[in-house]
C-alpha atoms as a PDB file:
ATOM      1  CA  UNK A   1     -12.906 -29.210 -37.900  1.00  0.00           C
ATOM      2  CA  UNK A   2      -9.697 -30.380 -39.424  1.00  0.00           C
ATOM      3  CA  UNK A   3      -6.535 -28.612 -39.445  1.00  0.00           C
ATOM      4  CA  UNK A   4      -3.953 -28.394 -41.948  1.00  0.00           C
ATOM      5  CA  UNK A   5      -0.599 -28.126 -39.553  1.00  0.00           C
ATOM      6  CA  UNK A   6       2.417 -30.029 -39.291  1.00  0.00           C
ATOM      7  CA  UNK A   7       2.393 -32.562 -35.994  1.00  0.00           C
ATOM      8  CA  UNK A   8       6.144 -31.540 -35.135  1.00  0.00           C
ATOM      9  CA  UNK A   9       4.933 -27.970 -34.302  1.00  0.00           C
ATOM     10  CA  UNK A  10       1.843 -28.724 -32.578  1.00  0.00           C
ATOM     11  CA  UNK A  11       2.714 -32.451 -30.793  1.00  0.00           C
ATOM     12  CA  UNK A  12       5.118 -34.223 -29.033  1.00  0.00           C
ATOM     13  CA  UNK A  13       5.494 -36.302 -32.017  1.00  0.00           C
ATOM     14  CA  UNK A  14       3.653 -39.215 -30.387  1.00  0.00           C
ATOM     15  CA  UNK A  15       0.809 -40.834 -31.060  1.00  0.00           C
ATOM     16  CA  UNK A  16      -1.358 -42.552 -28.478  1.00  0.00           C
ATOM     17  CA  UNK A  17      -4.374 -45.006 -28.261  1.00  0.00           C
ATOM     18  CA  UNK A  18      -7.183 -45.675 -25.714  1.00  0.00           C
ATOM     19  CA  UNK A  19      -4.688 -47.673 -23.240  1.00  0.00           C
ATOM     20  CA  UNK A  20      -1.882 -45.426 -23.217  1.00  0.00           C
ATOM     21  CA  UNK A  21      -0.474 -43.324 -20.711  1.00  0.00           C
ATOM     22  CA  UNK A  22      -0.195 -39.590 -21.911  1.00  0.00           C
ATOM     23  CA  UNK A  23       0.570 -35.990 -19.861  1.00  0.00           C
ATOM     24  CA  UNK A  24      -2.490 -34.565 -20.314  1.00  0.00           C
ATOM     25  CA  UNK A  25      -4.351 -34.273 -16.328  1.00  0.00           C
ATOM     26  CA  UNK A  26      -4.236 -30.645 -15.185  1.00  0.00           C
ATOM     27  CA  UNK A  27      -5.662 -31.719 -11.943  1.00  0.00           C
ATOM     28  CA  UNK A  28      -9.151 -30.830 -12.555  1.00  0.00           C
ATOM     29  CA  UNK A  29      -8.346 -27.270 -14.296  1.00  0.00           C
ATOM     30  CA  UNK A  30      -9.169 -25.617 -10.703  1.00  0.00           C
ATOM     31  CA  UNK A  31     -10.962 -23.076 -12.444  1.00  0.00           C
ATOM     32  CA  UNK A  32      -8.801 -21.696 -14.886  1.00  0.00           C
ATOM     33  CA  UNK A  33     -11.027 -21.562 -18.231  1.00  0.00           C
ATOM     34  CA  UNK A  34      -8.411 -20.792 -20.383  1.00  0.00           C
ATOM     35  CA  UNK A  35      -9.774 -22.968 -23.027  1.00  0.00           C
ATOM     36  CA  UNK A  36     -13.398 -22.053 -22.654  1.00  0.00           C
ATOM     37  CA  UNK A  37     -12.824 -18.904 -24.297  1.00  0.00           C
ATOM     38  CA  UNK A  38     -11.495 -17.489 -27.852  1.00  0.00           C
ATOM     39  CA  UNK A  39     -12.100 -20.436 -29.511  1.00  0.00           C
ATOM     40  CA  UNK A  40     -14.261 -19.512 -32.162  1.00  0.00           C
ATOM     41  CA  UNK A  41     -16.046 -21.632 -33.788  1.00  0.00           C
ATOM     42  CA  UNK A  42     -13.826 -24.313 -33.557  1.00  0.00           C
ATOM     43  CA  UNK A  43     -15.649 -26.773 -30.582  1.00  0.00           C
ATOM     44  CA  UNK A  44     -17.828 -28.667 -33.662  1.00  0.00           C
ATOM     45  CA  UNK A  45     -20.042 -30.434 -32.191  1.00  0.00           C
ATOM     46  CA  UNK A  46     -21.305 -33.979 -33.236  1.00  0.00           C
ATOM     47  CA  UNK A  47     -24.528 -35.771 -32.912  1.00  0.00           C
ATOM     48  CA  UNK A  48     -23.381 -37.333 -29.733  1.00  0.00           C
ATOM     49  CA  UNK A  49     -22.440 -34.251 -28.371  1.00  0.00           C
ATOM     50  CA  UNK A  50     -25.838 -32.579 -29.352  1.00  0.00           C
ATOM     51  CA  UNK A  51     -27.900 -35.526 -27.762  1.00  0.00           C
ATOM     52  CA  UNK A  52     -26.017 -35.458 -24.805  1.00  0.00           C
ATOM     53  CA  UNK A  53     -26.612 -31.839 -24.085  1.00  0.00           C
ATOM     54  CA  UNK A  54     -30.327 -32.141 -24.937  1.00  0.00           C
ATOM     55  CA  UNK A  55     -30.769 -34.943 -22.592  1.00  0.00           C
ATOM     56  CA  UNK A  56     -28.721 -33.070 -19.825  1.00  0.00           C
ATOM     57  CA  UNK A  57     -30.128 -29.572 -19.669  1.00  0.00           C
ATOM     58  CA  UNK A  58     -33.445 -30.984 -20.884  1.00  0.00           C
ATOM     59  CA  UNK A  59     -33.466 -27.927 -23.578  1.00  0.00           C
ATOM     60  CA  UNK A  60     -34.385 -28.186 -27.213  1.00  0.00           C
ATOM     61  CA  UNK A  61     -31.744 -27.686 -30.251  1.00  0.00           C
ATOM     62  CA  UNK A  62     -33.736 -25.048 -31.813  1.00  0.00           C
ATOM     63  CA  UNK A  63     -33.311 -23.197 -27.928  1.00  0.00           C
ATOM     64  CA  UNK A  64     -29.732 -23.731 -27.948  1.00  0.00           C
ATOM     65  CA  UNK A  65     -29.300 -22.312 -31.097  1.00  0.00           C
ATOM     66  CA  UNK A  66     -30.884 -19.200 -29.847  1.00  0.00           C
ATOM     67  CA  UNK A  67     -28.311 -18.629 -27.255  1.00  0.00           C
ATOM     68  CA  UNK A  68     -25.368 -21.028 -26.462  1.00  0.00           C
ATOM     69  CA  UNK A  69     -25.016 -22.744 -29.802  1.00  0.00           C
ATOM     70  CA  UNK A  70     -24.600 -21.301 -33.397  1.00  0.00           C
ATOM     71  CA  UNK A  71     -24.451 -22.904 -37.443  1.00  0.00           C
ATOM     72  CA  UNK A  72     -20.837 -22.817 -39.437  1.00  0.00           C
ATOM     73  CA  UNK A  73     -19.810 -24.174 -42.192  1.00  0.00           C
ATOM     74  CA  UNK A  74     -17.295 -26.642 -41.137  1.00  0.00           C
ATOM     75  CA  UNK A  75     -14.978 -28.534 -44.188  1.00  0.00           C
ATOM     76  CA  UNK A  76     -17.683 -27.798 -46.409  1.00  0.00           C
ATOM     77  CA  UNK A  77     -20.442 -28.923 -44.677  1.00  0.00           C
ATOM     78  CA  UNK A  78     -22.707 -27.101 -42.148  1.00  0.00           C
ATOM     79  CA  UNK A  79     -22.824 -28.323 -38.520  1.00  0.00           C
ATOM     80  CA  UNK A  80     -23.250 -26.648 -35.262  1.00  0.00           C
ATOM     81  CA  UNK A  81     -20.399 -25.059 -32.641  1.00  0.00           C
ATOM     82  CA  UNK A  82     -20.625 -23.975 -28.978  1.00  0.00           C
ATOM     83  CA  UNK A  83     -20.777 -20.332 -29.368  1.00  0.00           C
ATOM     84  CA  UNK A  84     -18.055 -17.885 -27.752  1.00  0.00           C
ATOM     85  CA  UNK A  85     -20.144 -14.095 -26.229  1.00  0.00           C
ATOM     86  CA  UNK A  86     -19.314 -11.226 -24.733  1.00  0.00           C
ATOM     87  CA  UNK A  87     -15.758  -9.144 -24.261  1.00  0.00           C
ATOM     88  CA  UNK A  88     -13.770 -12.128 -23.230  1.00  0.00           C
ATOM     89  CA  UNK A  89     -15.091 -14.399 -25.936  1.00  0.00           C
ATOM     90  CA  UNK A  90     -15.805 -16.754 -23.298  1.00  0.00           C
ATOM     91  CA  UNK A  91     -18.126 -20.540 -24.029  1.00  0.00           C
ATOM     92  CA  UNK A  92     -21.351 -19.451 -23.765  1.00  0.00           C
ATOM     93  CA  UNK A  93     -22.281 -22.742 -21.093  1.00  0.00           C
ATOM     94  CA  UNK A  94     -19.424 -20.999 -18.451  1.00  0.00           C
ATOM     95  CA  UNK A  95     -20.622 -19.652 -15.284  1.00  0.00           C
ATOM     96  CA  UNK A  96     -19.176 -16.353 -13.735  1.00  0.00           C
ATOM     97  CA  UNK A  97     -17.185 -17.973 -11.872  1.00  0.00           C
ATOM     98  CA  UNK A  98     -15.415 -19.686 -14.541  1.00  0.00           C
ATOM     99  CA  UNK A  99     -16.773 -23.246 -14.061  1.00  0.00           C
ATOM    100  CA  UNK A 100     -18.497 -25.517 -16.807  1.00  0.00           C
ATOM    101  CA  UNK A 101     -22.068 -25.616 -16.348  1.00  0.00           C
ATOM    102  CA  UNK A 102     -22.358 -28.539 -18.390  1.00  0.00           C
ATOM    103  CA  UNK A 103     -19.386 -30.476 -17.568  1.00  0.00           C
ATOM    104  CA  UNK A 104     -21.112 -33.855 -16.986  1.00  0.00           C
ATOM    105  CA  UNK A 105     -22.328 -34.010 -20.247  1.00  0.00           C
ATOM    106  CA  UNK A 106     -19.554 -31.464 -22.089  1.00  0.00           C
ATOM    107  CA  UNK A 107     -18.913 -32.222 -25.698  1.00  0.00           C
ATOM    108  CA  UNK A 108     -16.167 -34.688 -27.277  1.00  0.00           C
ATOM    109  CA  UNK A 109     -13.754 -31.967 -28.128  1.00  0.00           C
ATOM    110  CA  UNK A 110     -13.469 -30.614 -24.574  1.00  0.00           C
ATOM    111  CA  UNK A 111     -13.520 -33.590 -22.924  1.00  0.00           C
ATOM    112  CA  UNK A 112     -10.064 -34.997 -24.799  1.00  0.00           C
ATOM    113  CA  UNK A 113      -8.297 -31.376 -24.773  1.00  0.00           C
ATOM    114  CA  UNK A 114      -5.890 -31.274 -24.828  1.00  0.00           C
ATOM    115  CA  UNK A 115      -5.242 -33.823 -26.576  1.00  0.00           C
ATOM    116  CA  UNK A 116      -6.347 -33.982 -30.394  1.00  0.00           C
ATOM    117  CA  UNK A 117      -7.468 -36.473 -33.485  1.00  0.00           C
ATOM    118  CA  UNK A 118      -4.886 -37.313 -36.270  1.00  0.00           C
ATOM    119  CA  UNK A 119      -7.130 -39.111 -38.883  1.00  0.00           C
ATOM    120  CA  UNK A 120      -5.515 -41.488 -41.077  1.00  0.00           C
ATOM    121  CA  UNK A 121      -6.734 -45.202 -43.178  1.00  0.00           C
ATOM    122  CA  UNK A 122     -10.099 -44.629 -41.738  1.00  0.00           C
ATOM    123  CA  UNK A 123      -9.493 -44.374 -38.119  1.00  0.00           C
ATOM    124  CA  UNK A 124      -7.634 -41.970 -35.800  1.00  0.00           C
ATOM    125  CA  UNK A 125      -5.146 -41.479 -33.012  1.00  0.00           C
ATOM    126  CA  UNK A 126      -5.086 -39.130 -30.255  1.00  0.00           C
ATOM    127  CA  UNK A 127      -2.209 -36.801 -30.212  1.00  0.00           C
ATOM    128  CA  UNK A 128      -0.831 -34.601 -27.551  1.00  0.00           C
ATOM    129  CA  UNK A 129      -1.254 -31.042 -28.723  1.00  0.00           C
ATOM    130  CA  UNK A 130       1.651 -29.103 -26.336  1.00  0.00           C
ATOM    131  CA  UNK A 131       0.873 -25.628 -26.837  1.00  0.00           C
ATOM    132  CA  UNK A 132      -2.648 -25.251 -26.314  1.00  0.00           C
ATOM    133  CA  UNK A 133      -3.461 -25.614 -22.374  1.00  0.00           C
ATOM    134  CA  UNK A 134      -2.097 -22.818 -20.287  1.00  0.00           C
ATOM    135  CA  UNK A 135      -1.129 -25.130 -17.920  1.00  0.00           C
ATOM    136  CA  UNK A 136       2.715 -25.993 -17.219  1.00  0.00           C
ATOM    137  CA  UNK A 137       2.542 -28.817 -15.123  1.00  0.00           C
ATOM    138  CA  UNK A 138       0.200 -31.769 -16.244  1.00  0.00           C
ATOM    139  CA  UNK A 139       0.221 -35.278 -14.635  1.00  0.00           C
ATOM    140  CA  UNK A 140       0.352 -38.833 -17.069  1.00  0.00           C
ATOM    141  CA  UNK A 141      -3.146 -40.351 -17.415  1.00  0.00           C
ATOM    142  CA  UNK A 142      -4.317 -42.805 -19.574  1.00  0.00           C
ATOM    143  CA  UNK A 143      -6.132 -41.656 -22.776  1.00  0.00           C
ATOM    144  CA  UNK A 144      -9.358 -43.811 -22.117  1.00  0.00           C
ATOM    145  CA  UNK A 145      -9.876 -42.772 -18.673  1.00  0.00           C
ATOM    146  CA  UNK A 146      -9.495 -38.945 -19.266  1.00  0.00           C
ATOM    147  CA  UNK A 147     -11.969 -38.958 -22.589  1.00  0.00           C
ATOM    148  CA  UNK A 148     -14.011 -40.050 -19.288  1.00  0.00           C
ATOM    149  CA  UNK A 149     -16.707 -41.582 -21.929  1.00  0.00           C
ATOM    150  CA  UNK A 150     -19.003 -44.813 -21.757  1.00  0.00           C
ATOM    151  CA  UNK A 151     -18.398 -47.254 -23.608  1.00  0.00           C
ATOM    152  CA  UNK A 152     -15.033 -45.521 -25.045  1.00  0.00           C
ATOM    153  CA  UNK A 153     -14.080 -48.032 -27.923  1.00  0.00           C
ATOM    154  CA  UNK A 154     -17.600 -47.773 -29.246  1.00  0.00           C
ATOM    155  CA  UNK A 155     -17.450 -44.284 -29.088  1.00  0.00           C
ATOM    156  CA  UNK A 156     -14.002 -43.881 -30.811  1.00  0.00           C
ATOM    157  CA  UNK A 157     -15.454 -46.597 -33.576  1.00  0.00           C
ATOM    158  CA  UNK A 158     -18.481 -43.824 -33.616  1.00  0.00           C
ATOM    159  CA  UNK A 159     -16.204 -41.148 -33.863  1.00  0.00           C
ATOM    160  CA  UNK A 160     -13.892 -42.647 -37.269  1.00  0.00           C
ATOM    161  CA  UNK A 161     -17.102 -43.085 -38.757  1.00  0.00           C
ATOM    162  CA  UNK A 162     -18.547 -39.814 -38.580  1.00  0.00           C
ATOM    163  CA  UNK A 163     -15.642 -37.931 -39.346  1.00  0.00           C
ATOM    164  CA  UNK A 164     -15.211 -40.060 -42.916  1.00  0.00           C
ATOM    165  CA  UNK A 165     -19.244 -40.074 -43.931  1.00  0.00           C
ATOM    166  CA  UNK A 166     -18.803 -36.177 -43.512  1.00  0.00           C
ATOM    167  CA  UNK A 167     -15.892 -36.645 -45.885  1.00  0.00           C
ATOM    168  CA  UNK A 168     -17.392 -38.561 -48.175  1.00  0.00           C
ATOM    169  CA  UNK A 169     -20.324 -35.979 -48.028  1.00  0.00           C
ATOM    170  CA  UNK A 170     -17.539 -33.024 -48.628  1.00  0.00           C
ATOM    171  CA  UNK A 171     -16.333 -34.798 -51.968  1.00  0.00           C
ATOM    172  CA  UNK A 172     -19.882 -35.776 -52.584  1.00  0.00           C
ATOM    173  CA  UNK A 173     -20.697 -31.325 -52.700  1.00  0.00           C
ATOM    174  CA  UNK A 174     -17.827 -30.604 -54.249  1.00  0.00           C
ATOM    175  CA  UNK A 175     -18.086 -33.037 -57.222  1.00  0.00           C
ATOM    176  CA  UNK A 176     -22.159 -32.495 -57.509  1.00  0.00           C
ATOM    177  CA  UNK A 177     -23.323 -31.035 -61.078  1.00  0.00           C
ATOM    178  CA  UNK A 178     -26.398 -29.612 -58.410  1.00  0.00           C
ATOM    179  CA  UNK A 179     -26.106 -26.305 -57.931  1.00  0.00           C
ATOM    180  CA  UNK A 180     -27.536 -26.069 -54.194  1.00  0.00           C
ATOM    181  CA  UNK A 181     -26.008 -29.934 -53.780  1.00  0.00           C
ATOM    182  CA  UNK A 182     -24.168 -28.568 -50.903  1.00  0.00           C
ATOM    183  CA  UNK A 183     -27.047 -26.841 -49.203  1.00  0.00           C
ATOM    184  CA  UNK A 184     -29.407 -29.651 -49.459  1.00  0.00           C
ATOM    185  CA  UNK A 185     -26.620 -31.945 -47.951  1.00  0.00           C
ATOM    186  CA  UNK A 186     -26.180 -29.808 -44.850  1.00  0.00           C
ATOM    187  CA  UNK A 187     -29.993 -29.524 -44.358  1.00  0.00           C
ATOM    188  CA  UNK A 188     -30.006 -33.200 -44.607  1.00  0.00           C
ATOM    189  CA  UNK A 189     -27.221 -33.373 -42.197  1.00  0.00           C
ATOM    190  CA  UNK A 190     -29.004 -30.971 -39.538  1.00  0.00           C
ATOM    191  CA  UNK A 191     -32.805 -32.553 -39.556  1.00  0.00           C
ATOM    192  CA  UNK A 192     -31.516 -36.327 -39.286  1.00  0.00           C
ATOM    193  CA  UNK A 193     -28.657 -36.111 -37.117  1.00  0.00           C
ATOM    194  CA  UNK A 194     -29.027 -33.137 -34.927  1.00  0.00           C
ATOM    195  CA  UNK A 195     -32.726 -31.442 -35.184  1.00  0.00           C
ATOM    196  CA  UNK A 196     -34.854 -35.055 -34.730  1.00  0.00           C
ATOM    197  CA  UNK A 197     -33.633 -35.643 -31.260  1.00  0.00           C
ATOM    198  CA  UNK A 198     -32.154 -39.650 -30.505  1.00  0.00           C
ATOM    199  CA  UNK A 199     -34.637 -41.466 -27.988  1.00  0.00           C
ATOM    200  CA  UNK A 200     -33.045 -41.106 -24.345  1.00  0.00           C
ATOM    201  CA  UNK A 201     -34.382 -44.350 -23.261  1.00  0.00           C
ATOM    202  CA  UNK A 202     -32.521 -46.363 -26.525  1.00  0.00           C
ATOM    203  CA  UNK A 203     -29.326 -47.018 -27.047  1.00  0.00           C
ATOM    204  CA  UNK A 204     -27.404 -44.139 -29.043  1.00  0.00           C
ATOM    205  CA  UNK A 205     -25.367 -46.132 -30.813  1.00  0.00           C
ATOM    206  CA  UNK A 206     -27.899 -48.343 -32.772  1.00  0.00           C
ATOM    207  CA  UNK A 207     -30.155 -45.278 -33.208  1.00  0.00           C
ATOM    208  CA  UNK A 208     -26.980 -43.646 -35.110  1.00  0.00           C
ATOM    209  CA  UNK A 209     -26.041 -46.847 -37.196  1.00  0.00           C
ATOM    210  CA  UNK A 210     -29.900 -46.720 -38.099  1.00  0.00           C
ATOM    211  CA  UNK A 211     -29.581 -42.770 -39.526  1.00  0.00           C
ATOM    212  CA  UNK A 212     -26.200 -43.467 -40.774  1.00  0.00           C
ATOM    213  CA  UNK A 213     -26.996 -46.362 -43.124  1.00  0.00           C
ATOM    214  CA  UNK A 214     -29.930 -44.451 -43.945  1.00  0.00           C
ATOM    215  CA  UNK A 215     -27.892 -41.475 -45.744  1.00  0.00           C
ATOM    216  CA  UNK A 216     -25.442 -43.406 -46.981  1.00  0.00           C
ATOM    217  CA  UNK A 217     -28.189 -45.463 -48.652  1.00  0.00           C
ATOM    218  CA  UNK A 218     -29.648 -42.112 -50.082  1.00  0.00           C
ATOM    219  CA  UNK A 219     -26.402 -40.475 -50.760  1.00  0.00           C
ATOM    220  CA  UNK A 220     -24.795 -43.701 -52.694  1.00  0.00           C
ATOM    221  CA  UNK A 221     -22.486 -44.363 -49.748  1.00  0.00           C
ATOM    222  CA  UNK A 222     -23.215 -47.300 -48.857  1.00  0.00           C
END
């Protein structure tokens, strides 16, 4: 989900790659939660993220979508979010005790927080965003070691390359004589990249490239 903020009041003006050393490490959280809850429907979730929490809970989509995970339209298009319940707004994947229930296979966007994307010439940089963990005191880490990812510079390749098809299919809705063109782009969106699940026993990556060429080949992407 992009946001439309100026860096100086949400940064500390830097901007940092995978081998740089940034103050992000809140020793572990210990518990504190803070940003597990009220955050909307902000923690989009891509089809890494989705696949990952299918093969680690070993329940479907459609389940999730039932109970921990929930459909927004996000910059135009429609993809899915971890979903916030009850009083405190809390992630629907914390425990009562406070504690990630899925943290071995959490999504992108909590496992860089609090650090964020800054998308420019069709790639990205991680920035530190100061305001949003609770904590005061945070340790220097490097970036690549706290995205705490496989096979990071693939996935940060993955990750440019999502976030500009979806932008391509944003302009693509928005300039469409169709009138449901934007519907039947989301539903495309969902069944291909999210509801047919990714084979656990290939590798990810090529199974993405496969879908990916695929819709930009139907969407005149490519």
């Amino acid at each position: 989900m992009e946001r439309q903020v100026d860096l100086k009041e949400i940064s500390d003006g830097k901007l940092y790659g995978l081998e740089d050393m940034v103050r992000a490490d809140c020793a572990g959280c210990a518990g504190c939660s803070a940003c597990c809850k009220g955050m909307g429907n902000s923690v989009v979730l891509d089809p890494l993220d989705v696949h990952r929490l299918v093969t680690g809970t070993g329940i479907r989509f459609e389940t999730m979508l039932q109970v921990q995970l929930e459909l927004n339209v996000a910059d135009g298009v429609i993809l899915p979010n971890l979903k916030m319940t009850g009083p405190s707004e809390k992630c629907a994947f914390l425990n009562t005790e406070g504690r990630c229930t899925i943290h071995a296979y959490r999504p992108g966007i909590c496992r860089i927080f609090p650090l964020g994307r800054l998308y420019e010439d069709g790639s990205f940089k991680y920035i530190l965003q100061v305001k949003e963990c609770k904590k005061d005191s945070r340790s220097k880490v490097k970036v690549k070691k706290w995205i705490d990812t496989p096979e990071v510079k693939k996935y940060d390749n993955y990750i440019a390359r999502w976030h500009y098809f979806l932008k391509d299919l944003q302009k693509l809705a928005r300039e469409s004589k169709e009138e449901n063109a934007a519907k039947a782009i989301s539903m495309y969106v969902l069944k291909n990249f999210y509801l047919v699940p990714f084979a656990s026993d290939m590798d990810f990556y090529v199974q993405f490239d496969q879908r990916l060429s695929a819709a930009k080949n139907l969407f005149g992407l490519a």
